[in-house]
Structures are given as C-alpha cells and as structure tokens.
PDB file of N, CA and C in Angstrom:
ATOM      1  N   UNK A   1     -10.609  -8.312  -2.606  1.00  0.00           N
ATOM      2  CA  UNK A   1      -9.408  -9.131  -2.529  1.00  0.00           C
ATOM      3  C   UNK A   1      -8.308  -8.509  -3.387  1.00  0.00           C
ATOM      4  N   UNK A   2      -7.212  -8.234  -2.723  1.00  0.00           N
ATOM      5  CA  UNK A   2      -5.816  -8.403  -3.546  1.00  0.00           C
ATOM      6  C   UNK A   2      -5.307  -9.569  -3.785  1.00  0.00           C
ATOM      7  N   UNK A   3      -4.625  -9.388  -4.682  1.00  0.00           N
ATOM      8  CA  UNK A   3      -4.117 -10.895  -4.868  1.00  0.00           C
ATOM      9  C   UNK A   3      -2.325 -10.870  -4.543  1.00  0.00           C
ATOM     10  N   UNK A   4      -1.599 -11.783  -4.408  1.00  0.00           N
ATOM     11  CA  UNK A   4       0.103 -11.494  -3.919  1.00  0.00           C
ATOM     12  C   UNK A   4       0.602 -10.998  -5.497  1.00  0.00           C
ATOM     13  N   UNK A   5      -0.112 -11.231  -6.581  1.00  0.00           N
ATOM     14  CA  UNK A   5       1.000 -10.918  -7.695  1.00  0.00           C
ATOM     15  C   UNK A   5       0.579  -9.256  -8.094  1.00  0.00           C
ATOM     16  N   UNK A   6      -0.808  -9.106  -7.777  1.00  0.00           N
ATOM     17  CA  UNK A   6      -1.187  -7.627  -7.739  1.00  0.00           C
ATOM     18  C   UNK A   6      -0.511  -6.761  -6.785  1.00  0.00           C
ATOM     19  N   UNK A   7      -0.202  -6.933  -6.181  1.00  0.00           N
ATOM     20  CA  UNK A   7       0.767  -6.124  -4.882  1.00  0.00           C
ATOM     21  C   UNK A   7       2.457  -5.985  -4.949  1.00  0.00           C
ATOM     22  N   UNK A   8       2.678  -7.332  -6.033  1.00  0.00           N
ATOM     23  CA  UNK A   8       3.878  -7.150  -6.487  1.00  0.00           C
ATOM     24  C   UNK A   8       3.942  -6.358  -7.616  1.00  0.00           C
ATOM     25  N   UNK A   9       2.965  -6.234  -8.842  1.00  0.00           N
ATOM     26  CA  UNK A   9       2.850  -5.374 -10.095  1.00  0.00           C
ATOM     27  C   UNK A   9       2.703  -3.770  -9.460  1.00  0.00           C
ATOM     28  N   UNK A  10       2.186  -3.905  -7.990  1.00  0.00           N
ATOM     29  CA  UNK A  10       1.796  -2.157  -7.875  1.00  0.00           C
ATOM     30  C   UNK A  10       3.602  -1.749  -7.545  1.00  0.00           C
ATOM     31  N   UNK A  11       4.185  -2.724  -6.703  1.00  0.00           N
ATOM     32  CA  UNK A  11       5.159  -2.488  -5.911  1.00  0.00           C
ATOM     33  C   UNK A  11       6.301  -1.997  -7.072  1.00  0.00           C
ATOM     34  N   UNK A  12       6.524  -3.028  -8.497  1.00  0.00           N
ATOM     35  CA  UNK A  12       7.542  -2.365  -8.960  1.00  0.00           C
ATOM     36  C   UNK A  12       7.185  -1.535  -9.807  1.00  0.00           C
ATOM     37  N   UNK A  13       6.086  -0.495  -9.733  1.00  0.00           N
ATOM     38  CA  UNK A  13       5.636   0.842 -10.550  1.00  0.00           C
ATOM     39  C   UNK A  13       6.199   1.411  -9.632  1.00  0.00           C
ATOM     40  N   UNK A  14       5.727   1.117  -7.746  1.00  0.00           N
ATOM     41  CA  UNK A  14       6.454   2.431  -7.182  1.00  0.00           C
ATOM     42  C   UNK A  14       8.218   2.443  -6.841  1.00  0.00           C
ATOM     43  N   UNK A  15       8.408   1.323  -7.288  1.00  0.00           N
ATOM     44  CA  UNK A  15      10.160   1.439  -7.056  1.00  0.00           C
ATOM     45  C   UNK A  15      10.712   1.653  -8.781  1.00  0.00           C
ATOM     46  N   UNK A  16       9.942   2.128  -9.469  1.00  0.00           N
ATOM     47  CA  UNK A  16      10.128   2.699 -10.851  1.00  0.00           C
ATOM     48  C   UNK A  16      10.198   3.929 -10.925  1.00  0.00           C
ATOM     49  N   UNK A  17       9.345   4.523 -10.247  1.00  0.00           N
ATOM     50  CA  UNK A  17       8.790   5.893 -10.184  1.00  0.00           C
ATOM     51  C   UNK A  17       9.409   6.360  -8.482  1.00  0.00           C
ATOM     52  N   UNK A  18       9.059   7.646  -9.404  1.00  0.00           N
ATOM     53  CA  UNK A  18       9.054   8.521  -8.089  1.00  0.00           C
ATOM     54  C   UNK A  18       8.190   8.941  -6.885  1.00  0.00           C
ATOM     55  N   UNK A  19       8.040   8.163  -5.640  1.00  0.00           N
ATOM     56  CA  UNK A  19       7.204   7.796  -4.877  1.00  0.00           C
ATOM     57  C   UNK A  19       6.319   9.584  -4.421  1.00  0.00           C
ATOM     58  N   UNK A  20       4.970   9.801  -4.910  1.00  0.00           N
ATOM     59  CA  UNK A  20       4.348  10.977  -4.788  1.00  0.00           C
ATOM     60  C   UNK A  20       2.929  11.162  -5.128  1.00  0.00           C
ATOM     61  N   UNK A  21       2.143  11.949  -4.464  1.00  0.00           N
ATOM     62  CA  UNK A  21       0.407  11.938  -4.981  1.00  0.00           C
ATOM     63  C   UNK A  21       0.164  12.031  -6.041  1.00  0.00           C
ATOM     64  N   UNK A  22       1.341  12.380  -7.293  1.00  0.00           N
ATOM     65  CA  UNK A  22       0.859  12.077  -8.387  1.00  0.00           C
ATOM     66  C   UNK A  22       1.070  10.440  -9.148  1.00  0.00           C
ATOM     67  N   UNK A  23       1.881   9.667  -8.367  1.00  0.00           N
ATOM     68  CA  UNK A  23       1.992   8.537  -8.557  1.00  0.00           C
ATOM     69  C   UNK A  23       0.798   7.697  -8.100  1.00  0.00           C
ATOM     70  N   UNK A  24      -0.030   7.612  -6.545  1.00  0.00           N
ATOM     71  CA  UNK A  24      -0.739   7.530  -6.357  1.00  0.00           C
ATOM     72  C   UNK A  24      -1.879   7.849  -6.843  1.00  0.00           C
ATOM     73  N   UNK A  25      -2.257   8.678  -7.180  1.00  0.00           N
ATOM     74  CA  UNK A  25      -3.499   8.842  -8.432  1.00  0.00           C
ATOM     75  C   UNK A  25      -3.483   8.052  -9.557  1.00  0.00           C
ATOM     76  N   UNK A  26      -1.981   7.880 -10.067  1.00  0.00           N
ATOM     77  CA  UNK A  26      -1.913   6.756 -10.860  1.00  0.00           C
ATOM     78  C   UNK A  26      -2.350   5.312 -10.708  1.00  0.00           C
ATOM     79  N   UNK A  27      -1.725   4.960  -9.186  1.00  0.00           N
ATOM     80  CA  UNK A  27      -2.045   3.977  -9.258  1.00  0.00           C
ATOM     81  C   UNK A  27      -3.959   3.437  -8.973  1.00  0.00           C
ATOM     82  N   UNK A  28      -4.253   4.674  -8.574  1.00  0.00           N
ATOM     83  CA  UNK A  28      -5.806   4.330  -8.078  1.00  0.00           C
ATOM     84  C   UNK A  28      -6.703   4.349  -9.099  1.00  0.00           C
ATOM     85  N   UNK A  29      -6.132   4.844 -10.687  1.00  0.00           N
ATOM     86  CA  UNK A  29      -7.123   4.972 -11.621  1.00  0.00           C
ATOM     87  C   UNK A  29      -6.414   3.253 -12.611  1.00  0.00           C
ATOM     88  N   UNK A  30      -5.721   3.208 -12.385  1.00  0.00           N
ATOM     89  CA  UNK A  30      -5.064   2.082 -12.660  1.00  0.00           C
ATOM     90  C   UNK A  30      -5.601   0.617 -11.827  1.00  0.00           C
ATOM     91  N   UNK A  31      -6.433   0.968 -10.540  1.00  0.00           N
ATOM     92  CA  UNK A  31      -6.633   0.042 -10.196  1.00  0.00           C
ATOM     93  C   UNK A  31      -8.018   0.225  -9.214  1.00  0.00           C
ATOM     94  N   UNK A  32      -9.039   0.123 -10.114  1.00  0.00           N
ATOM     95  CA  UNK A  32     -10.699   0.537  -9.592  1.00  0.00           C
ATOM     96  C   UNK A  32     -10.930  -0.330  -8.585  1.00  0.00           C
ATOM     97  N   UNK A  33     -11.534   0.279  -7.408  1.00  0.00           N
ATOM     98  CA  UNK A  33     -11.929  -0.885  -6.495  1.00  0.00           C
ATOM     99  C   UNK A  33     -11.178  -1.135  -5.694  1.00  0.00           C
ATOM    100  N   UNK A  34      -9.736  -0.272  -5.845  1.00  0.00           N
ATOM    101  CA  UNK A  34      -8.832  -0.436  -4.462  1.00  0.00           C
ATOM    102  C   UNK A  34      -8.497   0.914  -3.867  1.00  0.00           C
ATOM    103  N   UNK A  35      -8.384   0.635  -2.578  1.00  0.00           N
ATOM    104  CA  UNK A  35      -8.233   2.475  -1.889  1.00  0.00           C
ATOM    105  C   UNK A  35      -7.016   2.328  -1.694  1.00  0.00           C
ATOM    106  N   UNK A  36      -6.163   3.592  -2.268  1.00  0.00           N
ATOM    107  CA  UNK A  36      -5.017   3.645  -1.797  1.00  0.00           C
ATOM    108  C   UNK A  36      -4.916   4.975  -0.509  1.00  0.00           C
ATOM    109  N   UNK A  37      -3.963   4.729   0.037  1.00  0.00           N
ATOM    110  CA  UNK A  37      -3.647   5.535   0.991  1.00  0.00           C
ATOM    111  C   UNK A  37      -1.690   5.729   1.269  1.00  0.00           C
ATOM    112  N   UNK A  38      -1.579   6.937   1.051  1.00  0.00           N
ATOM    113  CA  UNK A  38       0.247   7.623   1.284  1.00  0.00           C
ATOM    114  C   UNK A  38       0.256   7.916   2.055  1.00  0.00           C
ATOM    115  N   UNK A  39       1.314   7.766   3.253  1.00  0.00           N
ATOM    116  CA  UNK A  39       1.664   8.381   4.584  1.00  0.00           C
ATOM    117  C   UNK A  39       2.964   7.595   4.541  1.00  0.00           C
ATOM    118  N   UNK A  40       3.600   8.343   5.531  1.00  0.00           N
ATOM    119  CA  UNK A  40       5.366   8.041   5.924  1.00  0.00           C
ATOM    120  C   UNK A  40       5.057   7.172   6.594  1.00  0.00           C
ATOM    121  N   UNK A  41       5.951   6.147   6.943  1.00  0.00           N
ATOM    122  CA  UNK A  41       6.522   4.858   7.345  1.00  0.00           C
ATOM    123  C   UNK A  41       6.464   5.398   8.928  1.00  0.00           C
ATOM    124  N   UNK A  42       6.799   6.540   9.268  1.00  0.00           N
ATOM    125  CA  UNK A  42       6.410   6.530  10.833  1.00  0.00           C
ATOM    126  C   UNK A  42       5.318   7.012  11.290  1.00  0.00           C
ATOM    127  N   UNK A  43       4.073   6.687  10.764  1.00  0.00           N
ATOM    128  CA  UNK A  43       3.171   6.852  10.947  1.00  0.00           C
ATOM    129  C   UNK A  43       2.448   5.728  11.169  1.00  0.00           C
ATOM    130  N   UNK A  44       3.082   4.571  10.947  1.00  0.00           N
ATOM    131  CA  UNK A  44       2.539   3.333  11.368  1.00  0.00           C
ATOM    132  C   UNK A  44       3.508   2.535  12.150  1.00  0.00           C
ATOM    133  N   UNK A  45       3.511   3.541  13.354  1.00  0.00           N
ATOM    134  CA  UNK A  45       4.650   2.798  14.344  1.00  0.00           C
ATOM    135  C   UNK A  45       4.099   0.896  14.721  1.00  0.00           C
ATOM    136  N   UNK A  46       5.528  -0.125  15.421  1.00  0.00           N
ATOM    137  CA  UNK A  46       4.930  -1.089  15.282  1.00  0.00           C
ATOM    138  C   UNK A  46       3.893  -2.292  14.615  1.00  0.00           C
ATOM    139  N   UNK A  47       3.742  -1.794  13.441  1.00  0.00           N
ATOM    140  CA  UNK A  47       3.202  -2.709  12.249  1.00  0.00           C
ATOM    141  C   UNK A  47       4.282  -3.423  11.403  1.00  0.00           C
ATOM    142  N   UNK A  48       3.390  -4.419  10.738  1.00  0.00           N
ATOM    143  CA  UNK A  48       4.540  -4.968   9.898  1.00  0.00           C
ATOM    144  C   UNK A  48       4.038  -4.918   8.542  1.00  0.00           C
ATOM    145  N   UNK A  49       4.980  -4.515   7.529  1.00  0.00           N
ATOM    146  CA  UNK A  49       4.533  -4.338   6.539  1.00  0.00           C
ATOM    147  C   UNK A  49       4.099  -5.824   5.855  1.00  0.00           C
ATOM    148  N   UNK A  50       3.334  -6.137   4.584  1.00  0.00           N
ATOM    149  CA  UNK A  50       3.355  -7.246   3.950  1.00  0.00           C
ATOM    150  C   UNK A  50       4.510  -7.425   3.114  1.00  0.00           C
ATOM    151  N   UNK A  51       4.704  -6.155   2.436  1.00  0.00           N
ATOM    152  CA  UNK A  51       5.914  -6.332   1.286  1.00  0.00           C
ATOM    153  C   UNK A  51       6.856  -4.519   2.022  1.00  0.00           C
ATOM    154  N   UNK A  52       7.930  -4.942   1.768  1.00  0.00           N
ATOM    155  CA  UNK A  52       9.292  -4.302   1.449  1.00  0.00           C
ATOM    156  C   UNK A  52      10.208  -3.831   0.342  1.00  0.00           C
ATOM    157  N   UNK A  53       9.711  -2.332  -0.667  1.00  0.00           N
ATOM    158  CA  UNK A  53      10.551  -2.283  -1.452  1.00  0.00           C
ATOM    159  C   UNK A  53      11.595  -1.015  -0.760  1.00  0.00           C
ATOM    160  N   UNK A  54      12.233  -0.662  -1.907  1.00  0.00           N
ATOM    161  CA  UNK A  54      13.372   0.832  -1.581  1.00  0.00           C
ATOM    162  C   UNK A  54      12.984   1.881  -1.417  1.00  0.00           C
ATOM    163  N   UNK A  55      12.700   2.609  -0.326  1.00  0.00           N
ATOM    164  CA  UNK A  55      12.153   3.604  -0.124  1.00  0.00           C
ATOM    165  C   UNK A  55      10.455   3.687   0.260  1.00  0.00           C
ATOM    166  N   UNK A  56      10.104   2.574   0.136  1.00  0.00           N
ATOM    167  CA  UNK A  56       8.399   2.556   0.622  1.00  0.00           C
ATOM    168  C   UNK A  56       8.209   0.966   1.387  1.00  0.00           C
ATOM    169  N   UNK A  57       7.721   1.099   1.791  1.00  0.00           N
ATOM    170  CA  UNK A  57       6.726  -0.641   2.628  1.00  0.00           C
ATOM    171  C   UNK A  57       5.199  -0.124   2.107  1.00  0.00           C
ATOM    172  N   UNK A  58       4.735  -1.587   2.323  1.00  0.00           N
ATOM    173  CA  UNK A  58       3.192  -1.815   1.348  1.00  0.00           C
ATOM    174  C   UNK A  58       2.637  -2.330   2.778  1.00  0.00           C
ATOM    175  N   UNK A  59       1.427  -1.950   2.955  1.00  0.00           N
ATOM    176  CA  UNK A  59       0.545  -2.543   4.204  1.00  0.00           C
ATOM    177  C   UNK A  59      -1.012  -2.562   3.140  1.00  0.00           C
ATOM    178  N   UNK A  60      -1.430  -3.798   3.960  1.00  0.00           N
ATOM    179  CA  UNK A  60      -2.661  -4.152   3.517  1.00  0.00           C
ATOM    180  C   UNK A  60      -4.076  -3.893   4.241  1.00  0.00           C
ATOM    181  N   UNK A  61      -5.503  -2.992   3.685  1.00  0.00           N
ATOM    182  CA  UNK A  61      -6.329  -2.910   4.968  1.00  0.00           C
ATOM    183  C   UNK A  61      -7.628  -3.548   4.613  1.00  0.00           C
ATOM    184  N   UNK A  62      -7.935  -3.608   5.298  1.00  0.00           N
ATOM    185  CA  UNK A  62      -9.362  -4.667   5.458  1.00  0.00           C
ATOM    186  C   UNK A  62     -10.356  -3.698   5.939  1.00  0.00           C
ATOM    187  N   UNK A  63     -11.467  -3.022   4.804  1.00  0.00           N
ATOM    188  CA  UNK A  63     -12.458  -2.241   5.140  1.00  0.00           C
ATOM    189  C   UNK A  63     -13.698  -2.708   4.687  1.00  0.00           C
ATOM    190  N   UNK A  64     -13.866  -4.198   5.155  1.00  0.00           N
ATOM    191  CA  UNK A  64     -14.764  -4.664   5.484  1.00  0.00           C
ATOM    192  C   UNK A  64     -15.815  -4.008   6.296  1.00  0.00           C
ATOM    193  N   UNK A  65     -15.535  -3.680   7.364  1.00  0.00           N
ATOM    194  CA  UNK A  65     -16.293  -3.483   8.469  1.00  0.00           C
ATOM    195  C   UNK A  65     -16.546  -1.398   8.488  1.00  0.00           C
ATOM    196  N   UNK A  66     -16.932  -1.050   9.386  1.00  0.00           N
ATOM    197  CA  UNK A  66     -17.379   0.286   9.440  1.00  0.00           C
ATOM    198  C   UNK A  66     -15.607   0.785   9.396  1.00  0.00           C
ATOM    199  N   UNK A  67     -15.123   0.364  10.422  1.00  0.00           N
ATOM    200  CA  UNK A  67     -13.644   0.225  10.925  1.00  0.00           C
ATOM    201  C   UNK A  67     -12.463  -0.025   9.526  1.00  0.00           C
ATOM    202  N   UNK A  68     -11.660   0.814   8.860  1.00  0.00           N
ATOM    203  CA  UNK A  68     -10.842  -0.194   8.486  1.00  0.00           C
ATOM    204  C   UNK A  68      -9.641  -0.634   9.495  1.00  0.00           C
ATOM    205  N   UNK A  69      -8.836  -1.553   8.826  1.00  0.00           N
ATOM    206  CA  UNK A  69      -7.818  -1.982   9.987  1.00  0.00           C
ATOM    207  C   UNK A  69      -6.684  -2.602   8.817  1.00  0.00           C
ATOM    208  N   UNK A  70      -5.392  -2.384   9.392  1.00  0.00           N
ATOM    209  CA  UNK A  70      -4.741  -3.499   9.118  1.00  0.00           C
ATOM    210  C   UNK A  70      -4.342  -4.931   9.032  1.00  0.00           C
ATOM    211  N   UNK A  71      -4.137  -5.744   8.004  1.00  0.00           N
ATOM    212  CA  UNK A  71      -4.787  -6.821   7.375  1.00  0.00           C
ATOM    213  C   UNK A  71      -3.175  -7.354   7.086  1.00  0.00           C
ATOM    214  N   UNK A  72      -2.859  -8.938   7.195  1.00  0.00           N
ATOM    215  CA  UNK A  72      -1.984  -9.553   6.299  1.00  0.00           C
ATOM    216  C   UNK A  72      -2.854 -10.654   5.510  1.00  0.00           C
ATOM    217  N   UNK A  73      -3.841 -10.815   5.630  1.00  0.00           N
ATOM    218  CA  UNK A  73      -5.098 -11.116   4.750  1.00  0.00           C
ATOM    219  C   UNK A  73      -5.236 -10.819   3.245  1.00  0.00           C
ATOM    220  N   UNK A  74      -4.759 -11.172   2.029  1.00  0.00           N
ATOM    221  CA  UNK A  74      -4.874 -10.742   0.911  1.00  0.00           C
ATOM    222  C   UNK A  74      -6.414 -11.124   0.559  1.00  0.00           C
ATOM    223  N   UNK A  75      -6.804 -11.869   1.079  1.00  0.00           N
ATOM    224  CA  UNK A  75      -8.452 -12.527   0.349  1.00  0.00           C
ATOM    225  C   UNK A  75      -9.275 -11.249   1.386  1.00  0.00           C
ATOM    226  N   UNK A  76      -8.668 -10.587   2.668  1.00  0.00           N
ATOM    227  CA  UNK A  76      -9.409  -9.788   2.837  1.00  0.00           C
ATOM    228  C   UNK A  76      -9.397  -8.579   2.570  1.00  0.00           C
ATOM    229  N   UNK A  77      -8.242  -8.133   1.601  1.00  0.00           N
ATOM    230  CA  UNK A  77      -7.912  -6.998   1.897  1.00  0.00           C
ATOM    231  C   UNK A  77      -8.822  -5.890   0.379  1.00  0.00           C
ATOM    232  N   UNK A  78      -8.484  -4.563   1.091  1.00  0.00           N
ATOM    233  CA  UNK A  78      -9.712  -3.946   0.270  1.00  0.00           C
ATOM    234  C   UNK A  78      -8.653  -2.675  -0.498  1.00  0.00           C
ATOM    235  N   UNK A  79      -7.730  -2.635   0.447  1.00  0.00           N
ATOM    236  CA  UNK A  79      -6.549  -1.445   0.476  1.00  0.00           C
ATOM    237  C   UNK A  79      -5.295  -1.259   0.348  1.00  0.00           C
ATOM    238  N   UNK A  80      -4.522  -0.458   0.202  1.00  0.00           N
ATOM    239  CA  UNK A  80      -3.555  -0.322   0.638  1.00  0.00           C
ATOM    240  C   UNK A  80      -2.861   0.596   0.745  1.00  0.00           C
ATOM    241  N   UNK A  81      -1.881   0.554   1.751  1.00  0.00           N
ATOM    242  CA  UNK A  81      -1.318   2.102   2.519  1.00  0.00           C
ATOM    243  C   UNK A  81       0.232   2.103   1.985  1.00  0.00           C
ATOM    244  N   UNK A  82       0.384   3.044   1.116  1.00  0.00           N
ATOM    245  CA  UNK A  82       1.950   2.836   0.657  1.00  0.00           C
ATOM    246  C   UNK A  82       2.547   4.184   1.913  1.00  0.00           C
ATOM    247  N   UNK A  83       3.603   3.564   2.051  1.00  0.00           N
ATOM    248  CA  UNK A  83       4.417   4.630   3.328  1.00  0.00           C
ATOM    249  C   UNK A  83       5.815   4.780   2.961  1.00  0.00           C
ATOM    250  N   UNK A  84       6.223   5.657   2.735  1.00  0.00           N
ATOM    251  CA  UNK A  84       7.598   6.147   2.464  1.00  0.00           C
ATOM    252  C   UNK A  84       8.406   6.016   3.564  1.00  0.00           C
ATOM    253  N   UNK A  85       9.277   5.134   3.229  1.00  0.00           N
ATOM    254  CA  UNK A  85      10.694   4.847   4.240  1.00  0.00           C
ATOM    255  C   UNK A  85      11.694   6.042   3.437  1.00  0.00           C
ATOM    256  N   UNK A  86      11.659   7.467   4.573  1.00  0.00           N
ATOM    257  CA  UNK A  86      13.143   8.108   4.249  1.00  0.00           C
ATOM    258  C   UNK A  86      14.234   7.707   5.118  1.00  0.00           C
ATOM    259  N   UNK A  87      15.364   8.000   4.438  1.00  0.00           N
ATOM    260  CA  UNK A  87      16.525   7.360   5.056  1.00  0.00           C
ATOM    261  C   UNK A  87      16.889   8.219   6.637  1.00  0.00           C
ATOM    262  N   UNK A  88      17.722   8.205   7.607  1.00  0.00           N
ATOM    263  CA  UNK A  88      17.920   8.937   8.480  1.00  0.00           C
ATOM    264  C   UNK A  88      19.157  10.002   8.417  1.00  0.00           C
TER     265      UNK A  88
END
C-alpha cells in the first residue's frame, strides 16, 4: 500500500530536484518496499495519471499479480512510475 500523503512527500522531492536516475535511486533507497519505475510521459499513451506535478505525472501499479498493471488503487498499489512531461 501507498498511502495519498506518501505520494505527495515523493512528489515534492521530485519537483525539488532535478527529475533523473540519480534521483530515482534516491527515492527507492528512501523508500524500501516500493518499485519505482522512470519513463517519459509518452510512453503511457491514454492513462491517467493519479497526481500531476511540473514536469513529471505520478502513476500508480498494482503488482499484485504475476502481471503488474496500472492502479488508481492506493491500498493496492505496490509502485510507481514517475514519467517526465517535456514541454513541446
């Protein structure tokens, strides 16, 4: 489980910082027991993010099952996929 105020504490480290795999390592040793995952914002065409900051959206995944998947489920969620929104 994530919780909504844990997703907000990750969110304003990454609108603090400079969104990058060394930030991400940060946040994964910072937070045992959750998988993070970085990829660009168009890589998850048609989804909706849970949260919206500047320059990134937060999606939640549920790897419950063999499968993970995308989740707006915080009691299910196991993950999360930070995705960089660049500008056009």
């Amino acid at each position: 489980m994530i919780s909504p105020e844990q997703l907000q504490h990750i969110a304003s480290i990454i609108g603090s910082e400079s969104l990058n795999e060394s930030l991400v390592a940060k946040l994964r040793g910072e937070n045992p027991g959750v998988h993070f995952t970085y990829c660009m914002e168009d890589d998850l065409p048609n989804n909706q993010p849970v949260l919206e900051g500047e320059g990134f959206n937060l999606y939640l995944i549920d790897g419950r099952e063999h499968c993970l998947c995308l989740t707006n489920s915080y009691e299910n969620a196991t993950g999360i996929v930070i995705a960089e929104v660049l500008e056009d």
